[in-house]
C-alpha atoms as a PDB file:
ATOM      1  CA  UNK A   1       0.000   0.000   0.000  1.00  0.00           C
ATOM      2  CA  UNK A   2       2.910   2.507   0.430  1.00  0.00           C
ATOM      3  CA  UNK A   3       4.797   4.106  -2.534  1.00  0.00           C
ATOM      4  CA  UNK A   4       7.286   6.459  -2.706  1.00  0.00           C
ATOM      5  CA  UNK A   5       5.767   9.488  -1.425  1.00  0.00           C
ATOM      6  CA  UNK A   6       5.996  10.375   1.874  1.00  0.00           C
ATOM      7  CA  UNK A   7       2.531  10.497   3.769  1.00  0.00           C
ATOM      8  CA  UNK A   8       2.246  13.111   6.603  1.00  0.00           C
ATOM      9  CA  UNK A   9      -0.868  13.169   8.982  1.00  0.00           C
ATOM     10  CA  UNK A  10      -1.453  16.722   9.269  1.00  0.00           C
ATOM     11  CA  UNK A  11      -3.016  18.488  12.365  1.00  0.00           C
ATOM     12  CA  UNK A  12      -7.135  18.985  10.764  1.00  0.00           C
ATOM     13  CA  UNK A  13      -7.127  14.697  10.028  1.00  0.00           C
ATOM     14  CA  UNK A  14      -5.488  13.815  13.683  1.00  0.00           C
ATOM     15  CA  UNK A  15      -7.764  16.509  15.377  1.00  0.00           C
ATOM     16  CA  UNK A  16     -10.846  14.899  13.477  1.00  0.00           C
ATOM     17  CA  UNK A  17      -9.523  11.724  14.072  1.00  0.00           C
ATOM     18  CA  UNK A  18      -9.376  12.517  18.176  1.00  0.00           C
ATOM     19  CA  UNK A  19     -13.216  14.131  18.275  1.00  0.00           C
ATOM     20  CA  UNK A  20     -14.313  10.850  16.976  1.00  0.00           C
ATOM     21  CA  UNK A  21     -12.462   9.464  19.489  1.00  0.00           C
ATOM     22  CA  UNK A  22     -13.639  11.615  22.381  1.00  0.00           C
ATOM     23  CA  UNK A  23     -17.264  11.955  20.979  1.00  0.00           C
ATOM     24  CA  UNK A  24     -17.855   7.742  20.148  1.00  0.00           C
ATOM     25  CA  UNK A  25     -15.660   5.723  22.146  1.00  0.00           C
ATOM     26  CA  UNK A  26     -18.634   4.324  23.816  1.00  0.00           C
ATOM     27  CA  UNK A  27     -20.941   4.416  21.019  1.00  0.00           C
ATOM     28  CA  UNK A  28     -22.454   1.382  19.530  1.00  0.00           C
ATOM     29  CA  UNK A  29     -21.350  -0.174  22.649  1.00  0.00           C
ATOM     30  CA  UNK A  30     -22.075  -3.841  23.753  1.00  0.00           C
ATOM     31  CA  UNK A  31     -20.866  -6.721  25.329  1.00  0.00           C
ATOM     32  CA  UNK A  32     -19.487  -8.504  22.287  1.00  0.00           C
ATOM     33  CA  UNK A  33     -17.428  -5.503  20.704  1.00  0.00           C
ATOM     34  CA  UNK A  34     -17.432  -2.930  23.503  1.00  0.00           C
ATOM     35  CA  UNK A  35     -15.328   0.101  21.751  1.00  0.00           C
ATOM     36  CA  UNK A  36     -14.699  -1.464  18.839  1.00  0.00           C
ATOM     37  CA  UNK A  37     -16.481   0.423  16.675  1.00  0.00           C
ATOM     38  CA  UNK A  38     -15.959   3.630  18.772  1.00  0.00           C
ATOM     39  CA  UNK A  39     -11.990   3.188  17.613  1.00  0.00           C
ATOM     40  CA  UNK A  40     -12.791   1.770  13.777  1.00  0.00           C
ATOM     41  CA  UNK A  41     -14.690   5.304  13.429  1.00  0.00           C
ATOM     42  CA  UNK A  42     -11.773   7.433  14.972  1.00  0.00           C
ATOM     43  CA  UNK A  43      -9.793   5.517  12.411  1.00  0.00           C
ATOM     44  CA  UNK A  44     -11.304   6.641   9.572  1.00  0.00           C
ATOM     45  CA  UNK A  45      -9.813   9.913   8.936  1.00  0.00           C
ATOM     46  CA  UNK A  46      -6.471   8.584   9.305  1.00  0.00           C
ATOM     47  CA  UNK A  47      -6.934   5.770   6.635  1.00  0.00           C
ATOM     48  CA  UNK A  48      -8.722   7.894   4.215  1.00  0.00           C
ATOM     49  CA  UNK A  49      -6.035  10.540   4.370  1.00  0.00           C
ATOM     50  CA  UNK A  50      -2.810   8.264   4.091  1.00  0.00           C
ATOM     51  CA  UNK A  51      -4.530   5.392   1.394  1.00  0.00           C
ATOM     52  CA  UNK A  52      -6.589   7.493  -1.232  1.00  0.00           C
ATOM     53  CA  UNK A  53      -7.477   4.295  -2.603  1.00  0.00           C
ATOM     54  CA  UNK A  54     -10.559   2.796  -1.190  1.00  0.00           C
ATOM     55  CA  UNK A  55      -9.536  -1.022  -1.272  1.00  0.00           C
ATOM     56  CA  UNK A  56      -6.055  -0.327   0.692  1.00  0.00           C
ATOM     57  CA  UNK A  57      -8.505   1.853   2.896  1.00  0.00           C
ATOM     58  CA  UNK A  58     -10.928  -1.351   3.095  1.00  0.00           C
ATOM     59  CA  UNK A  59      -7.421  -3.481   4.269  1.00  0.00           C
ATOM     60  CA  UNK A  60      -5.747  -1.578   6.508  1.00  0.00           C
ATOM     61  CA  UNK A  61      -9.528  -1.276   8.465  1.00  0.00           C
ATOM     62  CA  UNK A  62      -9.469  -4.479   9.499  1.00  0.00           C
ATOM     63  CA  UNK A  63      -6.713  -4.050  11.789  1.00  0.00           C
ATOM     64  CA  UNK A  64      -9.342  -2.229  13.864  1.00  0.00           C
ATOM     65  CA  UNK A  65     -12.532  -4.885  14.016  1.00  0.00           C
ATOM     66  CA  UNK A  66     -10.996  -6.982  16.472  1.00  0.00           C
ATOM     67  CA  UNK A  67     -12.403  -6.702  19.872  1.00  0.00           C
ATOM     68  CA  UNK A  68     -11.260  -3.672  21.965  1.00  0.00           C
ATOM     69  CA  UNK A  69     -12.051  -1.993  25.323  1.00  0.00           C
ATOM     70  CA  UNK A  70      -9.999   0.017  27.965  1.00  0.00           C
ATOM     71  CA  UNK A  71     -10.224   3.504  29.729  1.00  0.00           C
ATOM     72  CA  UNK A  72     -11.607   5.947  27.452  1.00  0.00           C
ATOM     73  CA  UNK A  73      -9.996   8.823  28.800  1.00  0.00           C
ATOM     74  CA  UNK A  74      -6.450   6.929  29.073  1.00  0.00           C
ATOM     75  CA  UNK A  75      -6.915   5.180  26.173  1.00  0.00           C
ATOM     76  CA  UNK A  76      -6.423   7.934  24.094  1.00  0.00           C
ATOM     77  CA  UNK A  77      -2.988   7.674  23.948  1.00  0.00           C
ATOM     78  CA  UNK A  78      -3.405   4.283  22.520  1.00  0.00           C
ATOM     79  CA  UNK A  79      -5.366   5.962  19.740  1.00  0.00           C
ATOM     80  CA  UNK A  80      -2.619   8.346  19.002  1.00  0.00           C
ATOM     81  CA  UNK A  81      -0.159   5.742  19.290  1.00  0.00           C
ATOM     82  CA  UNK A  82      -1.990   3.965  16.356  1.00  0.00           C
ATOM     83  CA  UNK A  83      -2.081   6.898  14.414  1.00  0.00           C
ATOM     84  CA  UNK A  84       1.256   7.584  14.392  1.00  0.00           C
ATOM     85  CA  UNK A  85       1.622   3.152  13.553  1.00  0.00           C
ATOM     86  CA  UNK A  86      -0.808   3.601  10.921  1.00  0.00           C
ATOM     87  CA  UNK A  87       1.433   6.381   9.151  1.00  0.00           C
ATOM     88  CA  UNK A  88       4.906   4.117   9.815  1.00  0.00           C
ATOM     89  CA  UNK A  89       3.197   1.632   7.852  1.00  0.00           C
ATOM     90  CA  UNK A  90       1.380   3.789   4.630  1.00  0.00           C
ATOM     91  CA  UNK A  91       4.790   4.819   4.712  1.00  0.00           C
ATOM     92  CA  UNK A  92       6.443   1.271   4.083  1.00  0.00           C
ATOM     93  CA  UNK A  93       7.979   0.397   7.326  1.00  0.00           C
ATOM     94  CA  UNK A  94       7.560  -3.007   8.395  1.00  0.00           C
ATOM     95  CA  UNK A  95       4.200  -2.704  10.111  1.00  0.00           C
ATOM     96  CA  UNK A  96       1.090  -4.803   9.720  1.00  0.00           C
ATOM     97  CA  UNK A  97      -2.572  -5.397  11.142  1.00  0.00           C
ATOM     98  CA  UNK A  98      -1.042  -8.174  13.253  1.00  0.00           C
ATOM     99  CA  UNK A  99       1.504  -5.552  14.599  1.00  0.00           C
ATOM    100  CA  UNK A 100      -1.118  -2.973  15.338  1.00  0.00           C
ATOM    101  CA  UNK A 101      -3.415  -5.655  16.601  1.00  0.00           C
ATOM    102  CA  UNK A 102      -0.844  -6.817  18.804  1.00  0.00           C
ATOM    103  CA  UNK A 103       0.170  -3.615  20.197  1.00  0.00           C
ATOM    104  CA  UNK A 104      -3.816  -3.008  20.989  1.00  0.00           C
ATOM    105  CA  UNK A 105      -3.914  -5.976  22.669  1.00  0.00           C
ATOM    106  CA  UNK A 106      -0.725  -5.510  24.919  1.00  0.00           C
ATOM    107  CA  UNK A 107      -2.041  -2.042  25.971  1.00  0.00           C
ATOM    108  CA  UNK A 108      -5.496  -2.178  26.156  1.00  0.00           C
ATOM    109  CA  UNK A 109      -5.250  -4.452  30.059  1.00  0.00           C
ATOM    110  CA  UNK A 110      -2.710  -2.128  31.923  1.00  0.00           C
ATOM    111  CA  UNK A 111      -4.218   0.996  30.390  1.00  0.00           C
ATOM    112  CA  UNK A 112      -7.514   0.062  31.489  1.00  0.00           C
ATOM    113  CA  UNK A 113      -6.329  -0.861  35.371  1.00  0.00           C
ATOM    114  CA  UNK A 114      -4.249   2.527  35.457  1.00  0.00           C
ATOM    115  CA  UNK A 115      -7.032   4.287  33.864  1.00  0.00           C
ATOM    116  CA  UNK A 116     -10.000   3.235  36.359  1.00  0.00           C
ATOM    117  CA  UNK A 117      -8.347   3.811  39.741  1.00  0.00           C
ATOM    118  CA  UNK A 118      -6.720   6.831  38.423  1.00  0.00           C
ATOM    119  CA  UNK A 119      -9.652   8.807  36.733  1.00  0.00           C
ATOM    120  CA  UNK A 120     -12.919   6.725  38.299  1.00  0.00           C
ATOM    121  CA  UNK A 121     -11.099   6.293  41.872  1.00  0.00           C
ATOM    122  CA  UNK A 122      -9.315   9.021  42.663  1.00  0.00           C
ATOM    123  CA  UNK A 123      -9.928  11.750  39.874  1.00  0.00           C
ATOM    124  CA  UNK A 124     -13.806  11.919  40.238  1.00  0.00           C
ATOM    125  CA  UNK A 125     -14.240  11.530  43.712  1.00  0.00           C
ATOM    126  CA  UNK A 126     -11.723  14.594  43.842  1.00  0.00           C
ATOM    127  CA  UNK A 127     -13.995  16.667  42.191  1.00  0.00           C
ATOM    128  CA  UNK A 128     -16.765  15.397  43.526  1.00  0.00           C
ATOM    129  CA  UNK A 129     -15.296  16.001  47.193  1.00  0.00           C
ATOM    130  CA  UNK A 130     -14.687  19.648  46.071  1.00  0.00           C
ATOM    131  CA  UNK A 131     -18.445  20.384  44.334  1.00  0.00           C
ATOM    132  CA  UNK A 132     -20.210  18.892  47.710  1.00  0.00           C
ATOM    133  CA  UNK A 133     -18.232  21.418  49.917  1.00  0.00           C
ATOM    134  CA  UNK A 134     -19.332  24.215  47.789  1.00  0.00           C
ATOM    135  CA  UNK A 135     -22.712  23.026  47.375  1.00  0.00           C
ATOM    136  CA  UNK A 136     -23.601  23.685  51.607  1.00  0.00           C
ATOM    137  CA  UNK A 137     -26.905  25.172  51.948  1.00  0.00           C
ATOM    138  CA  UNK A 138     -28.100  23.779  48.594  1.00  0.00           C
ATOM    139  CA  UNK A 139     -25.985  26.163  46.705  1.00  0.00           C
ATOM    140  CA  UNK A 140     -26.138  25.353  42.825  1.00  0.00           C
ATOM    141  CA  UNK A 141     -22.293  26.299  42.710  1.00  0.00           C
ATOM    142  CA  UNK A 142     -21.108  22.485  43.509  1.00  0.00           C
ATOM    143  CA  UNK A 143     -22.830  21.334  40.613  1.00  0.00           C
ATOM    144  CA  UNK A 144     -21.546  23.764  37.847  1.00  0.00           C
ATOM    145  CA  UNK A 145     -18.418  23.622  38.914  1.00  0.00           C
ATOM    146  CA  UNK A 146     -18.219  19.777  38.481  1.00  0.00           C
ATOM    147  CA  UNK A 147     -19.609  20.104  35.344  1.00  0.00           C
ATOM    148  CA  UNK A 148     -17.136  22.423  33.659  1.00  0.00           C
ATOM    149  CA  UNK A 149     -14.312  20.977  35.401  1.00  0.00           C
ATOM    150  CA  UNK A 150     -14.486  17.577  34.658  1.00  0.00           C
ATOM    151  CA  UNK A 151     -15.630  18.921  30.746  1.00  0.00           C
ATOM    152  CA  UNK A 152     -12.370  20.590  30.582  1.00  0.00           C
ATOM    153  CA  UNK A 153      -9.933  18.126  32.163  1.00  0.00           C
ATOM    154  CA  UNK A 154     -11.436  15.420  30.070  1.00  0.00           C
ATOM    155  CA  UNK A 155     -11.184  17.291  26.717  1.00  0.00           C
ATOM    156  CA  UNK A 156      -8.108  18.548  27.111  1.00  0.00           C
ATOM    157  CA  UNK A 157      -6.730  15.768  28.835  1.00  0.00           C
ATOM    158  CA  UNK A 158      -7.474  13.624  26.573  1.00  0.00           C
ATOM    159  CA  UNK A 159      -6.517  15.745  23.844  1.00  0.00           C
ATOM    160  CA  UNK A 160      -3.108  16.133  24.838  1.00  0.00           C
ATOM    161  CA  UNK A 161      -2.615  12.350  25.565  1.00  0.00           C
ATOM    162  CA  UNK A 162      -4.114  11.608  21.978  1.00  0.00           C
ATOM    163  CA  UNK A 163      -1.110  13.871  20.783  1.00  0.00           C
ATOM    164  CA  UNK A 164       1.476  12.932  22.566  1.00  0.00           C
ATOM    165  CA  UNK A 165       0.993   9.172  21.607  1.00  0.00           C
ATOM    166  CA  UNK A 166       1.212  10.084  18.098  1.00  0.00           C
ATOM    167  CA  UNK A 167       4.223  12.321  18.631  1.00  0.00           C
ATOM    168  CA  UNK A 168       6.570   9.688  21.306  1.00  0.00           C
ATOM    169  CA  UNK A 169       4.552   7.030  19.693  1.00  0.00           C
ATOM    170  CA  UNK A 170       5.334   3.826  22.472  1.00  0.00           C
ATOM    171  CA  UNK A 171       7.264   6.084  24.615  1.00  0.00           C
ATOM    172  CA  UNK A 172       3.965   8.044  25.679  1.00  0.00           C
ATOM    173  CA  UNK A 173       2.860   4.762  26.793  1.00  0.00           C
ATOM    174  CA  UNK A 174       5.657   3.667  29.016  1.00  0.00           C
ATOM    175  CA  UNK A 175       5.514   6.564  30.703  1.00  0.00           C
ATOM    176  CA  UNK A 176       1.919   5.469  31.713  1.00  0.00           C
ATOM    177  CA  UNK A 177       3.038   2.008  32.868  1.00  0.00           C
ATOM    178  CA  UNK A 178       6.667   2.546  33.280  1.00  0.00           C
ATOM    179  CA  UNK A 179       8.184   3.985  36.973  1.00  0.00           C
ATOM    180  CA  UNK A 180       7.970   7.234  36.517  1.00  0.00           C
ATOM    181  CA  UNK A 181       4.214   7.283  35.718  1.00  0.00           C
ATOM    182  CA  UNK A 182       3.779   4.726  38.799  1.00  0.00           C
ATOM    183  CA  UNK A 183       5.400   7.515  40.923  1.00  0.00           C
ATOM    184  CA  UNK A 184       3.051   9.647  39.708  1.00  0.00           C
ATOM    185  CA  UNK A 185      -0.317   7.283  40.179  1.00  0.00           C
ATOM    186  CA  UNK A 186       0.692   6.793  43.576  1.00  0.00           C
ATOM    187  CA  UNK A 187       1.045  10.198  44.488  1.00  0.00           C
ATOM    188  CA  UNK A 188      -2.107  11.244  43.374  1.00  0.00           C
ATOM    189  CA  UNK A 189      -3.768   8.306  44.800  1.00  0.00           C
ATOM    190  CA  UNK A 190      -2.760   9.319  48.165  1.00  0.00           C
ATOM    191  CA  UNK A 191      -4.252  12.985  47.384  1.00  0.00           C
ATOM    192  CA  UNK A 192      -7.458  11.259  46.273  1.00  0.00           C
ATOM    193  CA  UNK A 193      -7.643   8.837  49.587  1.00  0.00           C
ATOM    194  CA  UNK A 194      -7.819  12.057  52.064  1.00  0.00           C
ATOM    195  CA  UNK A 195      -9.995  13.618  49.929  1.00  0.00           C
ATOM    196  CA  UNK A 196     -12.345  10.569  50.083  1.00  0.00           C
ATOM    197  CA  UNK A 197     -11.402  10.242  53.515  1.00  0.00           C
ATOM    198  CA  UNK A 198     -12.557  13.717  54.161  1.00  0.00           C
ATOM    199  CA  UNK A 199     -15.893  13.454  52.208  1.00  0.00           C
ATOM    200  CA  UNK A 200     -16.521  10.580  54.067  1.00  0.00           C
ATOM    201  CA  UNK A 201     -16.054  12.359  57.429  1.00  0.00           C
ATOM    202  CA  UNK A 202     -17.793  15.764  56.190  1.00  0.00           C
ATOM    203  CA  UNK A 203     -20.854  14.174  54.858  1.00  0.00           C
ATOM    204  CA  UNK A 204     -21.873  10.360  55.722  1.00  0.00           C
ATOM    205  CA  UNK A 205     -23.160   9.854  58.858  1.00  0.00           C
ATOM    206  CA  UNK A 206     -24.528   6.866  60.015  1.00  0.00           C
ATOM    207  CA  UNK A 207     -26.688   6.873  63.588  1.00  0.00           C
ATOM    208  CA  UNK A 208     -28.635   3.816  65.052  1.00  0.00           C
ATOM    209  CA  UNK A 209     -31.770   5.100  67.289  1.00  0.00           C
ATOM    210  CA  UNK A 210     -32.116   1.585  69.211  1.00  0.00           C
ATOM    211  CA  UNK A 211     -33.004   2.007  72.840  1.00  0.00           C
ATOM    212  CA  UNK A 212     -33.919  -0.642  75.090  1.00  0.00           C
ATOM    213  CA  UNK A 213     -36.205   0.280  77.750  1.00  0.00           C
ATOM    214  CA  UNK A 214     -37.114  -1.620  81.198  1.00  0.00           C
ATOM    215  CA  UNK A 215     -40.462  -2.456  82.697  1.00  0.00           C
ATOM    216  CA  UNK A 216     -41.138   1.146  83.871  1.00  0.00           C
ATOM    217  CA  UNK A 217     -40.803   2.692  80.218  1.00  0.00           C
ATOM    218  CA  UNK A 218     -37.612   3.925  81.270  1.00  0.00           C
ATOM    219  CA  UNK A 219     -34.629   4.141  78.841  1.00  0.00           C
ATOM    220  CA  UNK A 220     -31.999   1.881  80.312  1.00  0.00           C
ATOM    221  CA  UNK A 221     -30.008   1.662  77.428  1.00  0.00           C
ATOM    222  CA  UNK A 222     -29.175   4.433  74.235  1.00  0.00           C
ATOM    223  CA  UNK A 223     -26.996   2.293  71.662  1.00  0.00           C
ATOM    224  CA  UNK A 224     -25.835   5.483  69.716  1.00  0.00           C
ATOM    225  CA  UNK A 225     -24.568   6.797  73.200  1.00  0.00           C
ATOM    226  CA  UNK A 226     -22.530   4.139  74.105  1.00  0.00           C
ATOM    227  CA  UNK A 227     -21.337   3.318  70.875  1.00  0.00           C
ATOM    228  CA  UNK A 228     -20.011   7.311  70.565  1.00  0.00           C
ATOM    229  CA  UNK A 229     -18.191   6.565  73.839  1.00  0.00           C
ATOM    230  CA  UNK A 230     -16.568   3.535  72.803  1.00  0.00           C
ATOM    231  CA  UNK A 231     -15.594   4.683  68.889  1.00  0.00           C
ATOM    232  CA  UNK A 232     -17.323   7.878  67.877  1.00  0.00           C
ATOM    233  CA  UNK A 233     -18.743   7.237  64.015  1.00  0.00           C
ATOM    234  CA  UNK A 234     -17.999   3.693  64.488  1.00  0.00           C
ATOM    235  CA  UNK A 235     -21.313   2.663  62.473  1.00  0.00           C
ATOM    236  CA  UNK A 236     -20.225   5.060  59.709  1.00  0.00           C
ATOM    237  CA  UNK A 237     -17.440   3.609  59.396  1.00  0.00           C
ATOM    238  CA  UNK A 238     -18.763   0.003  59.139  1.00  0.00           C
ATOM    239  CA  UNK A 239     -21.360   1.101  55.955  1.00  0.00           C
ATOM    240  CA  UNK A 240     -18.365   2.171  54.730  1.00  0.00           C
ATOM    241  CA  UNK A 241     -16.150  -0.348  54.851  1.00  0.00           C
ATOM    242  CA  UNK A 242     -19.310  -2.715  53.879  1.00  0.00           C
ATOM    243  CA  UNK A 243     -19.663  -0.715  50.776  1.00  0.00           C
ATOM    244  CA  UNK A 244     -16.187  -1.179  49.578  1.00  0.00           C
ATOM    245  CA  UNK A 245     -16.519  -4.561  50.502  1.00  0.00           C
ATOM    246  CA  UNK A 246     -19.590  -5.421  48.306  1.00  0.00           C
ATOM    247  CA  UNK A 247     -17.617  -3.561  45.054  1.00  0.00           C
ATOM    248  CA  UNK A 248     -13.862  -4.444  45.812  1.00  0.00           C
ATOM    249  CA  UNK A 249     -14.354  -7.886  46.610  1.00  0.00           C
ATOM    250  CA  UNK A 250     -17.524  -9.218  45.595  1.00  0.00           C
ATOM    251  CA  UNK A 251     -17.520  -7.082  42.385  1.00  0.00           C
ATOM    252  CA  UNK A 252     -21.174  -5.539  43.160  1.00  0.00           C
ATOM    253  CA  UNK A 253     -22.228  -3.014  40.986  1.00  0.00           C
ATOM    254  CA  UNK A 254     -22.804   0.880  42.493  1.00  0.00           C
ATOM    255  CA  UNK A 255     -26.371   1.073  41.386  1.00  0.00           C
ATOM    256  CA  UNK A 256     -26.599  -2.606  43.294  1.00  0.00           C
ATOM    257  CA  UNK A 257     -24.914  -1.638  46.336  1.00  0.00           C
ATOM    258  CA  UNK A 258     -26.849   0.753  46.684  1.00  0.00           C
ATOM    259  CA  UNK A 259     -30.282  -1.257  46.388  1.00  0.00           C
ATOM    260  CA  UNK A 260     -28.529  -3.090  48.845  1.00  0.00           C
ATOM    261  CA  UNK A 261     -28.689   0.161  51.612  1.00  0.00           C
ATOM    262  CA  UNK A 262     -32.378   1.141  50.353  1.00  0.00           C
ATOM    263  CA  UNK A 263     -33.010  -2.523  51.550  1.00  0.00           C
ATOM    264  CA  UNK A 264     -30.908  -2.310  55.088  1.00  0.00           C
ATOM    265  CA  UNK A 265     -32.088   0.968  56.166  1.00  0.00           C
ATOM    266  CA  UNK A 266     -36.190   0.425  55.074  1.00  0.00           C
ATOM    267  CA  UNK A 267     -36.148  -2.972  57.322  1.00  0.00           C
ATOM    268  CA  UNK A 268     -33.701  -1.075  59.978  1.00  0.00           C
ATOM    269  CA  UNK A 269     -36.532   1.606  60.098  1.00  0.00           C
ATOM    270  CA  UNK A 270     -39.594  -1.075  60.591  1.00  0.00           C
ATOM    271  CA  UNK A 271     -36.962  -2.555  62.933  1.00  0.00           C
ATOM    272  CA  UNK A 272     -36.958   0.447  65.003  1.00  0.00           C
ATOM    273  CA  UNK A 273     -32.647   0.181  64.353  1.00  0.00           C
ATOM    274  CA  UNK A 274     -32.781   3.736  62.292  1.00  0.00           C
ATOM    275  CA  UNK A 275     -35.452   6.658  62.780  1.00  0.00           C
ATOM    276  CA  UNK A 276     -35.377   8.450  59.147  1.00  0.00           C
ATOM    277  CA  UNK A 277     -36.509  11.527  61.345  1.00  0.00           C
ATOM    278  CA  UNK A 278     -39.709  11.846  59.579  1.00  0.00           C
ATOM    279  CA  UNK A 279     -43.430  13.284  60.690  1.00  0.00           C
ATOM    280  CA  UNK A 280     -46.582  12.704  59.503  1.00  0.00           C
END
């Protein structure tokens, strides 16, 4: 497919190539071919602007139907990195489908694992820790800010990855799963721990309203007291740690966990365990 000019992505076919990228990754989405089709689409520029003809356009696609699924926001650089592949090989280096396939394959795991903890774990709840401090008193100001923020640092962020695998090419990548961008995961994870730590302080509470009375009516025993004197937010921290329990190592699902809790506290409240502090 290569001859002897020399084919040069230029900055309008990479950018359209990216939007795709950032705009579908999760389109078309299933089970069987997750973001396949979400990469085969940010492909397209790329292949139409280094193979004019439509049958070497028709081969080199079929690097890109195999099945595929990591990070999105990460996994940009993997897109860029392919980009910059796919131009090595128009170009008549000795690149293939298999090699692209291969190098898809190999990145797709690790980006995926550094890509969840870092953006979904710590990232997010970052934000999210700073928008519920500044939404006290049910100001709207939490909300908007989340919004824009976490539109900006995902565009751009994944902009300049997408870039910066196609310029370094598999450098850009081993910085991701190399030392130095281990040094760098852990840092930030310890950031995003006390700020989870301090959301969880700040704004879950968990109180039992169990008191046992004795034959005269008379409260002999207030569980919430004596649990405060022994470990103050002890019962907070149990949800909590029953939570990350059910999704670390059972693999439960947020919206399930969460089920789970609508379930514990509506029988804790016929129970008489929690008092939801309503009146009627």
């Amino acid at each position: 497919m290569a001859d002897n000019v020399v084919k040069k992505l230029d900055h309008k076919t990479l950018t359209s190539s990216f939007h795709r990228w950032f705009w579908g990754a999760l389109t078309c989405f299933s089970q069987e071919h997750m973001q396949t089709f979400g990469y085969m689409a940010s492909m397209l520029p790329i292949l139409r602007k280094l193979y004019p003809n439509h049958d070497d356009q028709v081969e080199a696609i079929q690097a890109y139907t195999a099945f595929f699924n990591t990070n999105p926001m990460l996994g940009t650089v993997i897109v860029g990195v392919t980009a910059s592949m796919e131009e090595a090989r128009a170009n008549g280096h000795d690149i293939d489908g298999s090699t692209i396939n291969d190098m898809r394959a190999g990145l797709m795991g690790p980006i995926a694992g550094i890509g969840d903890s870092l953006i979904d774990g710590t990232l997010i709840p970052i934000l999210l820790g700073i928008a519920l401090g500044m939404s006290t008193g049910g100001s709207p100001l939490g909300a908007i800010f989340y919004i824009i923020a976490w539109v900006l640092i995902a565009y751009f962020g994944q902009r300049f990855l997408y870039f910066r695998g196609y310029k370094f090419g598999d450098q850009a990548v081993s910085f991701l799963v190399g030392k130095q961008g281990a040094a760098v995961r852990s840092a930030i994870s310890i950031v995003g721990s006390m700020v989870v730590g301090g959301v969880l302080a700040s704004w879950v509470n968990v109180t039992t309203s169990l008191k046992l009375k004795g034959a005269d009516g008379k409260v002999f025993l207030n569980l919430q007291d004596k649990l405060d004197s022994i470990f103050p937010g002890i019962l907070t921290i149990v949800v909590t740690l029953f939570c990350w329990w059910l999704m670390s190592k059972k693999h439960v699902s947020a919206i399930w966990t969460m089920v789970i809790l609508v379930v514990i506290s509506f029988v804790g409240v016929l129970l008489g365990v929690f008092n939801p502090g309503l009146s009627y």
